[in-house]
C-alpha atoms as a PDB file:
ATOM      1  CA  UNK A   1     -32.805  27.109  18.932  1.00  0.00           C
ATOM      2  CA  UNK A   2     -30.522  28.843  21.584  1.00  0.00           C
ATOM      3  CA  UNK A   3     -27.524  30.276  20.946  1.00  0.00           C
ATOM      4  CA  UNK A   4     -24.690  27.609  21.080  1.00  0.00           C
ATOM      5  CA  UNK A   5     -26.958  24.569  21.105  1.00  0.00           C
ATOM      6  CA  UNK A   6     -26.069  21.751  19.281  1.00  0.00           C
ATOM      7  CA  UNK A   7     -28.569  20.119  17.014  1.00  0.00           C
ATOM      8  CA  UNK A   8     -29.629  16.662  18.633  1.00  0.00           C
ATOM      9  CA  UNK A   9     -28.839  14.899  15.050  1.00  0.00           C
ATOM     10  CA  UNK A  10     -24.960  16.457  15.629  1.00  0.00           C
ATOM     11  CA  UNK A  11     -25.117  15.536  19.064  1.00  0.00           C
ATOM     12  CA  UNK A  12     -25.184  11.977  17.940  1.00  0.00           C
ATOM     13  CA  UNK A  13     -22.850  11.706  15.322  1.00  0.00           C
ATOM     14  CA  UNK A  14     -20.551  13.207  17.853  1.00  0.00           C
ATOM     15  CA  UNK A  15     -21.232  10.647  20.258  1.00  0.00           C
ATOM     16  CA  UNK A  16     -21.187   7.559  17.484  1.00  0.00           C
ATOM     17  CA  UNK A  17     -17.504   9.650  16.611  1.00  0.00           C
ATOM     18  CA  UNK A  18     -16.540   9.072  19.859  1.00  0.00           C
ATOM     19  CA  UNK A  19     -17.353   5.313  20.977  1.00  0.00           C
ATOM     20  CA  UNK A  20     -15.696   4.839  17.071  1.00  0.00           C
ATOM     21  CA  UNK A  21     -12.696   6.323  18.439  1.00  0.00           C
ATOM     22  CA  UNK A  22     -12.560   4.278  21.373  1.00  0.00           C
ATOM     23  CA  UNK A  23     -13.433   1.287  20.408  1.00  0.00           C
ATOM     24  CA  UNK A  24     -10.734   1.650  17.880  1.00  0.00           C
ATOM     25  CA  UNK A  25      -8.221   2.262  20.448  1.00  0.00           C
ATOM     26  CA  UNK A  26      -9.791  -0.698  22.424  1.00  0.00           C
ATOM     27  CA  UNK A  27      -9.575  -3.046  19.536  1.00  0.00           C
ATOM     28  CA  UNK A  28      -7.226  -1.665  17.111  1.00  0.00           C
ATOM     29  CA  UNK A  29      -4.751  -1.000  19.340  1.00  0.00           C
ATOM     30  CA  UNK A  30      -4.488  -2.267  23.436  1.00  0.00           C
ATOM     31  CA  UNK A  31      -6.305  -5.600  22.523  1.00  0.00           C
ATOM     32  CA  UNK A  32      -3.492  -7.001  20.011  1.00  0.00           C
ATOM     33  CA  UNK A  33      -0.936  -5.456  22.021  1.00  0.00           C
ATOM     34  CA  UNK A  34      -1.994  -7.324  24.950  1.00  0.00           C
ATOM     35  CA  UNK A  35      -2.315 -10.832  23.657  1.00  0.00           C
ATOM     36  CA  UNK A  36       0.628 -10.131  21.804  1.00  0.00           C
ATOM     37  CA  UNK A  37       2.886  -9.228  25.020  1.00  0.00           C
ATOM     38  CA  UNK A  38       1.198 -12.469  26.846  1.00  0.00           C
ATOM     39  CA  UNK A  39       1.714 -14.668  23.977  1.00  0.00           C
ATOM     40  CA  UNK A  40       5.620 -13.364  23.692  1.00  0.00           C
ATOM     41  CA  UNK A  41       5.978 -13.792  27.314  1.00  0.00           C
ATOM     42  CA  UNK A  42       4.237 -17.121  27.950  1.00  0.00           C
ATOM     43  CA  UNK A  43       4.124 -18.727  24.475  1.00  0.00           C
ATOM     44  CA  UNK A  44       7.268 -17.290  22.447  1.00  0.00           C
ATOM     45  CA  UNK A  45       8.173 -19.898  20.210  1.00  0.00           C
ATOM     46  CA  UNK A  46       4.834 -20.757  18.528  1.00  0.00           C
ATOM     47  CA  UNK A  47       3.795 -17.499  18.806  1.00  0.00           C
ATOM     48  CA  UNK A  48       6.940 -16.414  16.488  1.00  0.00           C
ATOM     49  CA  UNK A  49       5.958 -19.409  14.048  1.00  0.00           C
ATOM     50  CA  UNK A  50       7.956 -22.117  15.328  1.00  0.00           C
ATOM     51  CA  UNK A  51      10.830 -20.605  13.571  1.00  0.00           C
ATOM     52  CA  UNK A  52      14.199 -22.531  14.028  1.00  0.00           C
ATOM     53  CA  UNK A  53      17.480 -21.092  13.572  1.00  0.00           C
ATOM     54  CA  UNK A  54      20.870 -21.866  12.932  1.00  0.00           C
ATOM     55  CA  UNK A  55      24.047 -18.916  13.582  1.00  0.00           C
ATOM     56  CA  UNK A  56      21.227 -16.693  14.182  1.00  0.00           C
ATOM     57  CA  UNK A  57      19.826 -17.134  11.290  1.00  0.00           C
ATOM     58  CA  UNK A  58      15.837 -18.314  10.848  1.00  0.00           C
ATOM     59  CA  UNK A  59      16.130 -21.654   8.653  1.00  0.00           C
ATOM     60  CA  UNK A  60      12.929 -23.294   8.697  1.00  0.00           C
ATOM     61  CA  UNK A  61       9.698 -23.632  10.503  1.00  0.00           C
ATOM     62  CA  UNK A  62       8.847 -26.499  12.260  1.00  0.00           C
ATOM     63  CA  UNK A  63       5.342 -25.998  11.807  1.00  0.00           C
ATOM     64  CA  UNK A  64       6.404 -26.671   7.914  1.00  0.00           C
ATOM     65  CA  UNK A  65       7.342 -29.392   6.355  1.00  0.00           C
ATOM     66  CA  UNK A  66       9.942 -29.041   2.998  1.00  0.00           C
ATOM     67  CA  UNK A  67      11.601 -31.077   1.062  1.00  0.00           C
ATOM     68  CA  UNK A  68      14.853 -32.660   1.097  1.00  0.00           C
ATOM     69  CA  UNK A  69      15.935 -33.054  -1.877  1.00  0.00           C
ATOM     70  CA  UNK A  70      19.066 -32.998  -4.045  1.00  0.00           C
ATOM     71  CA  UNK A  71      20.498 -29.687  -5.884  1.00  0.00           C
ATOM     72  CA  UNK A  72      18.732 -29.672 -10.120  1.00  0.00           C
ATOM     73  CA  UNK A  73      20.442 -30.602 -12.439  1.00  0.00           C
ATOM     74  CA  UNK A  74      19.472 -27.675 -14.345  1.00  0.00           C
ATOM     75  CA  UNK A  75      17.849 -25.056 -11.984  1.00  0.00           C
ATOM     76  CA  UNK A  76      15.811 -23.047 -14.895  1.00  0.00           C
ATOM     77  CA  UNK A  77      13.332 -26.688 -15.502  1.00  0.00           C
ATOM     78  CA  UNK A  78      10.462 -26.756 -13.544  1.00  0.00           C
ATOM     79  CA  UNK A  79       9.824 -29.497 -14.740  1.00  0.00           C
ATOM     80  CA  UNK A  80      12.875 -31.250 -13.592  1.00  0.00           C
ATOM     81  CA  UNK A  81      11.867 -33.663 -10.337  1.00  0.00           C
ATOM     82  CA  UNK A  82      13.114 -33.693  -7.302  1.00  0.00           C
ATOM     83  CA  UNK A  83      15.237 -36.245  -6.187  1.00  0.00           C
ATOM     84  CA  UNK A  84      16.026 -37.044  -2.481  1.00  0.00           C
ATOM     85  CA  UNK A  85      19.097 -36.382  -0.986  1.00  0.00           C
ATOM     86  CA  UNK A  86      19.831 -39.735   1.221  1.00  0.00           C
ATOM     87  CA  UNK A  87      21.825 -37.589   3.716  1.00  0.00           C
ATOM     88  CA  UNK A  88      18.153 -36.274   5.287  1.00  0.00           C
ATOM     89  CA  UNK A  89      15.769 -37.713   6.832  1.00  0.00           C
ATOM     90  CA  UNK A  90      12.666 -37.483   4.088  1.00  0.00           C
ATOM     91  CA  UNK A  91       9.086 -36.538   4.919  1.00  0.00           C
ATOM     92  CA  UNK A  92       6.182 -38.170   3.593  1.00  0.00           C
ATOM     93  CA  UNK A  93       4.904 -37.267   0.177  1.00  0.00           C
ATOM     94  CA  UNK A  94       2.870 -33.815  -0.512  1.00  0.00           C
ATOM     95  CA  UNK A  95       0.560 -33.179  -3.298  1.00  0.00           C
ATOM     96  CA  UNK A  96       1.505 -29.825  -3.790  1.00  0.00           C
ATOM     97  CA  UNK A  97       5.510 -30.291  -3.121  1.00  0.00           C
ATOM     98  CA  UNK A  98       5.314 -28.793   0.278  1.00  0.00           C
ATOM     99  CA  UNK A  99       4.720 -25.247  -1.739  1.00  0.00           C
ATOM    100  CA  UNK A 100       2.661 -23.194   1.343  1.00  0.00           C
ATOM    101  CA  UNK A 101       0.724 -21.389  -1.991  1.00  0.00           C
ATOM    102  CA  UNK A 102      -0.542 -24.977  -3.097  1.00  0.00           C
ATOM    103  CA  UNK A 103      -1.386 -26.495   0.035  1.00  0.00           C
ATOM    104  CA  UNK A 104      -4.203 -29.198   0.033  1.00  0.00           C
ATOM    105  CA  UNK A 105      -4.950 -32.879  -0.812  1.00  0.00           C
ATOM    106  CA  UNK A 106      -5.049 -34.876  -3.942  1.00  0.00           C
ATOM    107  CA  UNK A 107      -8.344 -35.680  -3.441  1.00  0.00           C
ATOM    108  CA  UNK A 108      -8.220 -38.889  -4.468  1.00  0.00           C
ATOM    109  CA  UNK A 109     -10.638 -41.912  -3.211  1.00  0.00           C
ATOM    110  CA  UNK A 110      -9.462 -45.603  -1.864  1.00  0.00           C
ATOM    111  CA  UNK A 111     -10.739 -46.943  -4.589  1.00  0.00           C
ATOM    112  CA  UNK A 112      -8.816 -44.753  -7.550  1.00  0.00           C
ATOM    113  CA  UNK A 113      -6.540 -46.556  -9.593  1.00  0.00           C
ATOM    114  CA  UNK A 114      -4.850 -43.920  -9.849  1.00  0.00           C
ATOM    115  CA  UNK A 115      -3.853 -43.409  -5.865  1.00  0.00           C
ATOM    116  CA  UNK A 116      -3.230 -47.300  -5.851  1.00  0.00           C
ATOM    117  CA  UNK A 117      -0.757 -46.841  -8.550  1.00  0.00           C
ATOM    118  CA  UNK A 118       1.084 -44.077  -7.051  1.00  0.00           C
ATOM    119  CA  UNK A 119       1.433 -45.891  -3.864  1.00  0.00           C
ATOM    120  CA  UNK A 120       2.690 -49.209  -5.337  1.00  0.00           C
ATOM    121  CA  UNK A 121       5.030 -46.705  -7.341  1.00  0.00           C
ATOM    122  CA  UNK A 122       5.894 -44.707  -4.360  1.00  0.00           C
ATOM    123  CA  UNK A 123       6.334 -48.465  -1.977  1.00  0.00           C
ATOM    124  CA  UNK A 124       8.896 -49.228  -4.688  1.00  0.00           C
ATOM    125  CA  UNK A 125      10.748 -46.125  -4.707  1.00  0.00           C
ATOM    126  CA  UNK A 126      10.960 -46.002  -0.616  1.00  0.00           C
ATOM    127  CA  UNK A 127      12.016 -49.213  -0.065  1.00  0.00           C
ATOM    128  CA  UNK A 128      15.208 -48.912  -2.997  1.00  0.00           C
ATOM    129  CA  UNK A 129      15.910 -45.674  -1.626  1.00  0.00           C
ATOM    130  CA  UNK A 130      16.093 -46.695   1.635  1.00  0.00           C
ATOM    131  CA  UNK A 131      17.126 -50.207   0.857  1.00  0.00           C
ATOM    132  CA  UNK A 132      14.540 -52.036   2.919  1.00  0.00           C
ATOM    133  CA  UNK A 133      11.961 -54.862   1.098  1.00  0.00           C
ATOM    134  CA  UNK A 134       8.607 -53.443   0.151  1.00  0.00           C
ATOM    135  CA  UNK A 135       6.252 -54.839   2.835  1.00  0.00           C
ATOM    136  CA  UNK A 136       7.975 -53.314   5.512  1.00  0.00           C
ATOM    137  CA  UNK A 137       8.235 -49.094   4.040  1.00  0.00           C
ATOM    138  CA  UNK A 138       5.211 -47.625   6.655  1.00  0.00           C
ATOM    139  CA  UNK A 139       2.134 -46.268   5.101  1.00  0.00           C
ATOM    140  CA  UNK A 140       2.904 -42.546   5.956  1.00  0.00           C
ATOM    141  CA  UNK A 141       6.179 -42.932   3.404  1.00  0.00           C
ATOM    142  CA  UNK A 142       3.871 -43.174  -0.051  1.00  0.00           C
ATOM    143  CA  UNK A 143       0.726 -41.135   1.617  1.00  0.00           C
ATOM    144  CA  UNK A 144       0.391 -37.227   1.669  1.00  0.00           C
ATOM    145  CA  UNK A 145      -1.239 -35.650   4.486  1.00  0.00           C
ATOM    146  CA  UNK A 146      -3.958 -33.697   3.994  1.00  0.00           C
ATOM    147  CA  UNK A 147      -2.654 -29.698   4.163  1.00  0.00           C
ATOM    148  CA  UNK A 148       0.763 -31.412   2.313  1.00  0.00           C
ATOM    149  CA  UNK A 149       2.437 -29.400   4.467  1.00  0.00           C
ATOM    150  CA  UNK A 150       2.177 -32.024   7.937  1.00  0.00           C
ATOM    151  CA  UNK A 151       6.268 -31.618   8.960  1.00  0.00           C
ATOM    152  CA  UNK A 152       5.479 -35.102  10.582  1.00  0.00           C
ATOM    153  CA  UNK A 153       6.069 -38.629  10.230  1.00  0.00           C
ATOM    154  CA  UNK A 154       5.721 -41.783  12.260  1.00  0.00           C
ATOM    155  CA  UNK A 155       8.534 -43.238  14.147  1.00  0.00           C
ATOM    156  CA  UNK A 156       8.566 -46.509  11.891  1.00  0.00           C
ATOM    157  CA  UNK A 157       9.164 -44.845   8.836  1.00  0.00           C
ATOM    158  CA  UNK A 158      12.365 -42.301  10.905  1.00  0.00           C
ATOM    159  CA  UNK A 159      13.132 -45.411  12.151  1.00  0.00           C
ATOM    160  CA  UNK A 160      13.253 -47.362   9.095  1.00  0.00           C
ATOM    161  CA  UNK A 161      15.599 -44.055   7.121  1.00  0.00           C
ATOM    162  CA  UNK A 162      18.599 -44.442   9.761  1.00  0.00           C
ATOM    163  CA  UNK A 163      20.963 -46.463   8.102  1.00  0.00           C
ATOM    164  CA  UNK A 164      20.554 -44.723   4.745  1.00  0.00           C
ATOM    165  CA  UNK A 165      20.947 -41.461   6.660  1.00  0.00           C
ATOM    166  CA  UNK A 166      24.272 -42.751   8.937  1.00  0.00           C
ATOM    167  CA  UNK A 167      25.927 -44.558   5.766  1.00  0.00           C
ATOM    168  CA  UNK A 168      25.394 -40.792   3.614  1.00  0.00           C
ATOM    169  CA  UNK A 169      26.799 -38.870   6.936  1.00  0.00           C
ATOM    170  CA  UNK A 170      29.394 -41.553   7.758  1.00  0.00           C
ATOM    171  CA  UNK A 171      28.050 -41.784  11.515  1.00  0.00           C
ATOM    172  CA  UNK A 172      27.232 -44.989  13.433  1.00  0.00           C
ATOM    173  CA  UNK A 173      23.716 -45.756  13.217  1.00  0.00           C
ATOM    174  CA  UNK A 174      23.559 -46.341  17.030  1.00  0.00           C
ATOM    175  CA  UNK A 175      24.179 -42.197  17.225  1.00  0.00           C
ATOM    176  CA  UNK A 176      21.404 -41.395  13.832  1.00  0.00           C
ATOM    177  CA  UNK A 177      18.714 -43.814  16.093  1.00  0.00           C
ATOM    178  CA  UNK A 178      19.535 -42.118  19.049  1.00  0.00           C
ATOM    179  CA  UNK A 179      18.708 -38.670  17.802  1.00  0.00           C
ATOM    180  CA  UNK A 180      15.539 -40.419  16.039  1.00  0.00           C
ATOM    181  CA  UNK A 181      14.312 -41.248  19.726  1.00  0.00           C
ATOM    182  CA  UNK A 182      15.066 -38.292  21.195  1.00  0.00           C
ATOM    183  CA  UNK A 183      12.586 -36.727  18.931  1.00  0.00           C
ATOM    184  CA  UNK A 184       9.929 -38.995  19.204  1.00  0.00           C
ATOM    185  CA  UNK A 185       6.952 -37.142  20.578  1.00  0.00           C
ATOM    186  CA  UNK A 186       3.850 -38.826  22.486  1.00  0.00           C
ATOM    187  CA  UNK A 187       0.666 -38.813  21.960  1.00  0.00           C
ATOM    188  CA  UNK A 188      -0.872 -35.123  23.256  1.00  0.00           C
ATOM    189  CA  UNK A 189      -2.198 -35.956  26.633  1.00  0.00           C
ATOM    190  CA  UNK A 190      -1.585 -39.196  26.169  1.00  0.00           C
ATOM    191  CA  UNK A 191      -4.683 -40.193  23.670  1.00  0.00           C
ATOM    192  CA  UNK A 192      -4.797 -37.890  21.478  1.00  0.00           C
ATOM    193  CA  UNK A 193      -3.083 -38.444  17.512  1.00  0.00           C
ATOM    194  CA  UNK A 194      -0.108 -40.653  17.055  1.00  0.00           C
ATOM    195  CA  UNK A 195       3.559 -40.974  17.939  1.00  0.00           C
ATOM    196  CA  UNK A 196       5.261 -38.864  15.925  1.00  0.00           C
ATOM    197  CA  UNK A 197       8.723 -37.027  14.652  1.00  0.00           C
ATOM    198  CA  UNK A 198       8.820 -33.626  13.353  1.00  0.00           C
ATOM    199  CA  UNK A 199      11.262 -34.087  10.336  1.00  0.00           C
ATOM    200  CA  UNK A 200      11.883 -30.681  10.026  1.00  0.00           C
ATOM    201  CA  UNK A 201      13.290 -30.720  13.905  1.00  0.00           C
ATOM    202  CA  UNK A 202      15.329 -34.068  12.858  1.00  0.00           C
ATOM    203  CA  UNK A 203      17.085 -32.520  10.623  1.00  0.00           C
ATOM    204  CA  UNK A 204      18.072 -29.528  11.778  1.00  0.00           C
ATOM    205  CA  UNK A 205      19.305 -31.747  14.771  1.00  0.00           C
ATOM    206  CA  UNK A 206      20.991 -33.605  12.255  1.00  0.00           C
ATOM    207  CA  UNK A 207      23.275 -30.887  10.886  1.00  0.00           C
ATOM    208  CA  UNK A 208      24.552 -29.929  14.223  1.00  0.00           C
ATOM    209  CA  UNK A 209      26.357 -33.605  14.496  1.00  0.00           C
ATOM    210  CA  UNK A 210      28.621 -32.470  12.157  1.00  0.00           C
ATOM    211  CA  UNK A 211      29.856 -31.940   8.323  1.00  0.00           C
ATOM    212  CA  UNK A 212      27.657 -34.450   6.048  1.00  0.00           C
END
């Protein structure tokens, strides 16, 4: 071998070194930073998780749904249930208490007696809460979406929570369904899904009307 040659087997772990190191660059590096910059520039509010904020502060996510529930009575139980606070719109029910680390269904059938227990429970519980009769509480109030975390509900069942809502904020219920249409969202491109209204969005709409 010359002097100063490089062994052939060297010569291409160098080059294998080198497209490693750029394709790192490439990938690792300029590609995120790219669609990050576009998405921040064209797509900012999704692209920083929905987030919505109130004094500056990030509250919620309207990509999220939570509860809306009451203080505990003793904090320490977790056992202790929820209980709905009538000054808030309510979502629909979750299987795994809106808790992102427990996301999923309950995987149960039509035809458990089980599921057609809860929901005749659940029907009962809506329409006292809300103080409507039974046949009229909508069937996304006693059924969980599928993630448990859908931040959604339909406009009957916002619709049907606005007097509860004005009589807990002492507001006219002309100005609570107001804000419920406002938020009413089409179908996307005009076929696709349901009508809808982000809860989440309600009520943090509902805060800025004033003191409960």
């Amino acid at each position: 071998m010359a002097p100063g040659a490089v062994p052939s087997a060297l010569r291409r772990h160098l080059a294998a070194l080198r497209m490693l190191l750029v394709f790192t660059v490439i990938t690792g590096l300029a590609y995120p930073l790219l669609v990050t910059g576009i998405t921040q520039a064209a797509f900012p509010h999704p692209a920083n998780s929905s987030l919505l904020t109130t004094d500056g502060r990030p509250v919620a996510s309207s990509l999220i749904g939570q509860n809306f529930a009451l203080p505990k009575k003793n904090p320490r139980d977790p056992d202790e249930a929820l209980r709905p606070d009538p000054a808030w719109f309510q979502p629909r029910p979750s299987a795994g208490g809106y808790d992102p680390l427990s996301s999923g269904a309950s995987n149960l059938g039509p035809n458990s007696t089980v599921l057609i227990e809860t929901i005749r429970e659940r029907r009962a519980a809506v329409a006292a809460f809300d103080g409507v009769p039974p046949a009229s509480v909508p069937p996304d109030a006693v059924t969980a979406s599928g993630s448990g975390l859908d931040p959604a509900i339909s406009p009957a069942y916002a619709y049907e929570q606005v007097d509860r809502v004005a009589r807990a904020r002492h507001l006219a219920p002309a100005r609570v369904a107001g804000l419920v249409t406002r938020h009413v969202q089409e179908r996307v491109l005009g076929f696709l899904g349901q009508r809808r209204v982000n809860v989440v969005e309600l009520n943090h709409a509902l805060a800025g009307l004033g003191p409960r």
